[in-house]
C-alpha atoms as a PDB file:
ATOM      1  CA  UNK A   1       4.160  21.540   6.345  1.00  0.00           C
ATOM      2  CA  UNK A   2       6.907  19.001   6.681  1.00  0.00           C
ATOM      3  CA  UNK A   3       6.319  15.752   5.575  1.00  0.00           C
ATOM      4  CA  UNK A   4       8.211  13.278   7.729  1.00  0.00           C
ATOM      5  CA  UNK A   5       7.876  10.172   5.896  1.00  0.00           C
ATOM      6  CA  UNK A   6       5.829   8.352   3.345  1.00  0.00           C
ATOM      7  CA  UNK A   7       2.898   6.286   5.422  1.00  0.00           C
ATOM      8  CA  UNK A   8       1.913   3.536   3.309  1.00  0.00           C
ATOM      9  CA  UNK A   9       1.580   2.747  -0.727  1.00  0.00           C
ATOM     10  CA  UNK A  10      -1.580   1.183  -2.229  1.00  0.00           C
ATOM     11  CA  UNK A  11      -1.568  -0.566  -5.249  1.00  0.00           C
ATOM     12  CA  UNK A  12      -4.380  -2.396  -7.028  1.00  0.00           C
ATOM     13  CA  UNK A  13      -3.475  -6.493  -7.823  1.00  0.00           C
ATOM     14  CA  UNK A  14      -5.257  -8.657  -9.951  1.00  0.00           C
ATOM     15  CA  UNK A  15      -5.030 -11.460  -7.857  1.00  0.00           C
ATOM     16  CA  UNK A  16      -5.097 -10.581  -3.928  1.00  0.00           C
ATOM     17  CA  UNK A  17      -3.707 -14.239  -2.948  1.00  0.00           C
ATOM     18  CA  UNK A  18      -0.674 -14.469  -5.549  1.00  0.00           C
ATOM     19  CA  UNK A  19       0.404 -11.148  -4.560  1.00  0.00           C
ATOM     20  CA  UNK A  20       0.093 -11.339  -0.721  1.00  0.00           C
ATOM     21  CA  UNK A  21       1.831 -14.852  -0.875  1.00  0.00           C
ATOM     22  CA  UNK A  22       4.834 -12.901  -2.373  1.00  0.00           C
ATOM     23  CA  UNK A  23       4.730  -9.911   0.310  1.00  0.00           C
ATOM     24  CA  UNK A  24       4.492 -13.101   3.200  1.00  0.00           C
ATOM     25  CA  UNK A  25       7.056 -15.596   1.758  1.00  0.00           C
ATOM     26  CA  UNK A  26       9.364 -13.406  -0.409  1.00  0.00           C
ATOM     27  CA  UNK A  27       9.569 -10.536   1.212  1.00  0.00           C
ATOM     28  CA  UNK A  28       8.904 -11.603   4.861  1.00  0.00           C
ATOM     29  CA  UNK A  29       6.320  -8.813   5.157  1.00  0.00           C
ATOM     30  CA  UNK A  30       3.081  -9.656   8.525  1.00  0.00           C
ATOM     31  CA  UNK A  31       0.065  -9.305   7.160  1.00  0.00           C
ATOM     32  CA  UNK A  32      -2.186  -7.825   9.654  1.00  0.00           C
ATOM     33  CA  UNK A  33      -5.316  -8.004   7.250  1.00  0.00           C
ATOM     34  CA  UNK A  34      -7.497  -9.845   6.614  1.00  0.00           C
ATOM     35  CA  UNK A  35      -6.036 -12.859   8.792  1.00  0.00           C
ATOM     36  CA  UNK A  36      -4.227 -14.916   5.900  1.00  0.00           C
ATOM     37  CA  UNK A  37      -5.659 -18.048   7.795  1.00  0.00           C
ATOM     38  CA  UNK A  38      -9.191 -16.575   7.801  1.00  0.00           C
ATOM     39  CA  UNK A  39     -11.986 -17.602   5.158  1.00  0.00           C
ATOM     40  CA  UNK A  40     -11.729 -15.089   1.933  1.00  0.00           C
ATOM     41  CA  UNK A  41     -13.936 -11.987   2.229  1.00  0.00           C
ATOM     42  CA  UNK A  42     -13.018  -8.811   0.604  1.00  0.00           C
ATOM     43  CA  UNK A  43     -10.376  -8.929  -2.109  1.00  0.00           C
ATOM     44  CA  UNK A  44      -8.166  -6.889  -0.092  1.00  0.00           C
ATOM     45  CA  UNK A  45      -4.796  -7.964   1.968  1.00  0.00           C
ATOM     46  CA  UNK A  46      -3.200  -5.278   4.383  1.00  0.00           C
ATOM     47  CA  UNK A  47       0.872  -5.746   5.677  1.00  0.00           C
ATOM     48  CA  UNK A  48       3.482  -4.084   8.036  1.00  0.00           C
ATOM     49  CA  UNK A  49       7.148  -4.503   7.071  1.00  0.00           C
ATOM     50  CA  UNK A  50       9.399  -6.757   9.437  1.00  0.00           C
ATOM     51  CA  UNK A  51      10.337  -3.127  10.960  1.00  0.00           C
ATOM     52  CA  UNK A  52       6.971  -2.540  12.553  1.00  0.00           C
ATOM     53  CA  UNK A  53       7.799   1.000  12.043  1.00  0.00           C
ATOM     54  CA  UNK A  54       3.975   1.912  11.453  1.00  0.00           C
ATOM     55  CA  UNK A  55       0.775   0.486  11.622  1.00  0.00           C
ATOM     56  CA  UNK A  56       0.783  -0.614   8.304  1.00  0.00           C
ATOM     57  CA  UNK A  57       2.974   0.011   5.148  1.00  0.00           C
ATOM     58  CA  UNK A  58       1.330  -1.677   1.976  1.00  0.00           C
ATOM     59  CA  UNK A  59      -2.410  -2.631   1.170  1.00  0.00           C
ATOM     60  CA  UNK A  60      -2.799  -4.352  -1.575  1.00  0.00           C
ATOM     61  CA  UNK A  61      -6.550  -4.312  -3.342  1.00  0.00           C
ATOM     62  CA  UNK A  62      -7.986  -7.013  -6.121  1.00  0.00           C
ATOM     63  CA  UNK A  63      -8.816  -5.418  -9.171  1.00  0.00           C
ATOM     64  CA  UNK A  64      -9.481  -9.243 -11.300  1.00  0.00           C
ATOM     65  CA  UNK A  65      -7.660 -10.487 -14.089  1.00  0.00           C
ATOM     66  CA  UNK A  66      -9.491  -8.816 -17.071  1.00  0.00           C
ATOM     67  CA  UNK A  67      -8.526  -5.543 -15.574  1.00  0.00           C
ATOM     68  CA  UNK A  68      -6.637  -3.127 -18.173  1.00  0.00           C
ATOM     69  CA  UNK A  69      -2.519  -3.455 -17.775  1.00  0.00           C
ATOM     70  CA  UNK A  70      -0.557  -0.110 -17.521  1.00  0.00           C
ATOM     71  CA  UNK A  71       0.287   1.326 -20.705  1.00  0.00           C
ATOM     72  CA  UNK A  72       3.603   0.910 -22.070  1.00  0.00           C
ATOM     73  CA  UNK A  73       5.714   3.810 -22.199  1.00  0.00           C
ATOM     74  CA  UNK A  74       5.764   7.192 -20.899  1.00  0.00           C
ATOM     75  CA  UNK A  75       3.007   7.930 -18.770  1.00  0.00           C
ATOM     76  CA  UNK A  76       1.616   9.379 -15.818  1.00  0.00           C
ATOM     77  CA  UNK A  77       1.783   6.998 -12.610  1.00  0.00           C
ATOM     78  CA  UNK A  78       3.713   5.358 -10.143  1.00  0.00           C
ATOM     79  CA  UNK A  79       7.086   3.684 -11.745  1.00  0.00           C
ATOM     80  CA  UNK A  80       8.570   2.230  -8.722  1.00  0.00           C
ATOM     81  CA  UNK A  81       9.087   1.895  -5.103  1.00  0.00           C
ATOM     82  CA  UNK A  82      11.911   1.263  -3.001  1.00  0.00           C
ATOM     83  CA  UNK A  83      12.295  -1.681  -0.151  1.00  0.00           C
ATOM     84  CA  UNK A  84      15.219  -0.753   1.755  1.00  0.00           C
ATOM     85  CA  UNK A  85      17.181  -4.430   2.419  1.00  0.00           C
ATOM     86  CA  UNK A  86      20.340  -3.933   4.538  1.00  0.00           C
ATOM     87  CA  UNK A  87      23.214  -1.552   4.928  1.00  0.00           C
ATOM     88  CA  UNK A  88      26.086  -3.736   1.981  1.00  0.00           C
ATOM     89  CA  UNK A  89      26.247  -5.104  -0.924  1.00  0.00           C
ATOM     90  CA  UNK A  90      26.418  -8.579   0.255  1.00  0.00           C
ATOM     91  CA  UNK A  91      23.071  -8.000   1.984  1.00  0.00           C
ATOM     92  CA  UNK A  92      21.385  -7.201  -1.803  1.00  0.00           C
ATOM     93  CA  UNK A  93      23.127  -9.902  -3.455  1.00  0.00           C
ATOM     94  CA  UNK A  94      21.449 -12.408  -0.454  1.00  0.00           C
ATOM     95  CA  UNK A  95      17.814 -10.368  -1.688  1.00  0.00           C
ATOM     96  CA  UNK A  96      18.942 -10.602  -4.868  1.00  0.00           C
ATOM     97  CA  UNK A  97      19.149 -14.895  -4.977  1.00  0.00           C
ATOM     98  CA  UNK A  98      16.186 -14.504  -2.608  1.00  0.00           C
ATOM     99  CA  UNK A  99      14.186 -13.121  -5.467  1.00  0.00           C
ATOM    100  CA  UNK A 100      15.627 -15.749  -8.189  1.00  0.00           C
ATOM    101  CA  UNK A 101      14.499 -18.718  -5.994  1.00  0.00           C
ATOM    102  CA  UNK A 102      11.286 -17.661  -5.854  1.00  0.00           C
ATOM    103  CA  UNK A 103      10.893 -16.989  -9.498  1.00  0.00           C
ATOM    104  CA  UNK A 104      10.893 -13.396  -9.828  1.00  0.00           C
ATOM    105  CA  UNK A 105      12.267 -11.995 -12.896  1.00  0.00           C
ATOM    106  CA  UNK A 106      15.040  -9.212 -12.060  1.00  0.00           C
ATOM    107  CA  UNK A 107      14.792  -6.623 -14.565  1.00  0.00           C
ATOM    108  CA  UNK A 108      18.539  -4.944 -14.035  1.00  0.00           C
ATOM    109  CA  UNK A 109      20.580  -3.226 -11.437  1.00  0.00           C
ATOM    110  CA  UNK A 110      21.943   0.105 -11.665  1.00  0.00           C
ATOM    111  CA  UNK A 111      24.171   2.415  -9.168  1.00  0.00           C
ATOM    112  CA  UNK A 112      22.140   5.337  -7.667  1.00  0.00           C
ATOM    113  CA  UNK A 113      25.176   6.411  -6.317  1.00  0.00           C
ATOM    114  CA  UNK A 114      23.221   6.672  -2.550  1.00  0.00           C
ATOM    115  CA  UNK A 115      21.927   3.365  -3.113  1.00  0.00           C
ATOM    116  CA  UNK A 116      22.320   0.068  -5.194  1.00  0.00           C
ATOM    117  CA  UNK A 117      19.510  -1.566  -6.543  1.00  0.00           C
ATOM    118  CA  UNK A 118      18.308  -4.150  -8.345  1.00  0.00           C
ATOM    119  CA  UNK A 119      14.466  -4.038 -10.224  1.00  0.00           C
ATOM    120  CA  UNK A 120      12.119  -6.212 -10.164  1.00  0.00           C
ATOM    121  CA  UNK A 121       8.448  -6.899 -11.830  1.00  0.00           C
ATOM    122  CA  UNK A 122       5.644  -7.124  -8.794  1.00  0.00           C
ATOM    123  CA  UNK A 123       3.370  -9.380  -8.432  1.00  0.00           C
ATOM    124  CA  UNK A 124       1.090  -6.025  -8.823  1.00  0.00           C
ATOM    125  CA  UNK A 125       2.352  -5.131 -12.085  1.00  0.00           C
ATOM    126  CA  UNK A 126       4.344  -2.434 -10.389  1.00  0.00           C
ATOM    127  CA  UNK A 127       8.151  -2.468 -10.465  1.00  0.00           C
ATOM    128  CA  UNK A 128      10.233  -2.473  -6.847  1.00  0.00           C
ATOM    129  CA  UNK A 129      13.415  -1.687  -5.854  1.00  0.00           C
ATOM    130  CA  UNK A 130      15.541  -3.762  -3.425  1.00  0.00           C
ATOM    131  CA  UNK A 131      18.531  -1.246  -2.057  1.00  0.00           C
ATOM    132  CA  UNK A 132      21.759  -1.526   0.270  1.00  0.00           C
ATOM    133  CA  UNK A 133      23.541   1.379   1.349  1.00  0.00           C
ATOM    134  CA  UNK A 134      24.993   4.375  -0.610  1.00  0.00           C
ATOM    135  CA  UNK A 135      28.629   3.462  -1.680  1.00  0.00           C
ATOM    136  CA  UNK A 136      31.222   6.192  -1.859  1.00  0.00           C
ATOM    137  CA  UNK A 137      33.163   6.867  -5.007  1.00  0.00           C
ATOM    138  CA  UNK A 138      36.033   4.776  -3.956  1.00  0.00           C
ATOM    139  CA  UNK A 139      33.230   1.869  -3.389  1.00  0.00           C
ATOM    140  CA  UNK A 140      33.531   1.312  -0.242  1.00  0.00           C
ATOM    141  CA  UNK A 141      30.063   1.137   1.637  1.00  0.00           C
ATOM    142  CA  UNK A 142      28.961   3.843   3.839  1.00  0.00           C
ATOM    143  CA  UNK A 143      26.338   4.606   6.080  1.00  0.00           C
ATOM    144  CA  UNK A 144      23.286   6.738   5.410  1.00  0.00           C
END
């Protein structure tokens, strides 16, 4: 088997609405489920990226506020995921003040050599990656 791609992520939220209004207004992401105009029915909220490039690529599922935070530490789990922003650095510094105006903490950057990123708390609890382009020793952006 070859795996092609990854499909979609799921992550549990404690609040459904805070979380999706950060995927719609932050991040620019459609939400296809349930309508975000539509009367609130199950604590769920579905979204495709700006791309379109599949069905669907996060769903996002209420857990409540009194449910149990991930342990600190080392751990089994998901640490991060990656949102792929544009193709230079100016392009993650624009994500980057993007992220700042709408009050989300940015928890450092680092060099991944293929790709620059910057880290940032989710609304989920879950940490996400904003990344440009991989840069070339001499630091000159390159394509991927």
């Amino acid at each position: 088997m070859e795996v092609k791609e990854l499909g979609h992520i799921v992550l549990y939220v404690r609040d459904v609405e805070r979380s999706a209004r950060f995927y719609r207004e932050v991040l620019g992401w459609r939400q296809i489920l349930p309508d975000p105009d539509a009367q609130a029915g199950m604590p769920m909220a579905m979204f495709s990226s700006p791309s379109g490039r599949t069905h669907h690529e996060l769903l996002l599922i209420e857990v409540g506020e009194d449910a149990a935070a991930q342990p600190r530490g080392r751990r089994v789990g998901l640490y991060h995921f990656g949102l792929k922003v544009g193709d230079s650095d100016d392009e993650l510094r624009a994500a980057l003040a993007r992220l700042r105006e709408a009050g989300t903490p940015v928890l450092g950057a680092s060099d991944h050599t293929v790709t620059t990123a910057s880290t940032s708390p989710t609304r989920t609890g879950t940490r996400s990656s904003c990344t440009s382009t991989c840069r070339a020793s001499t630091g000159s952006p390159t394509r991927r």
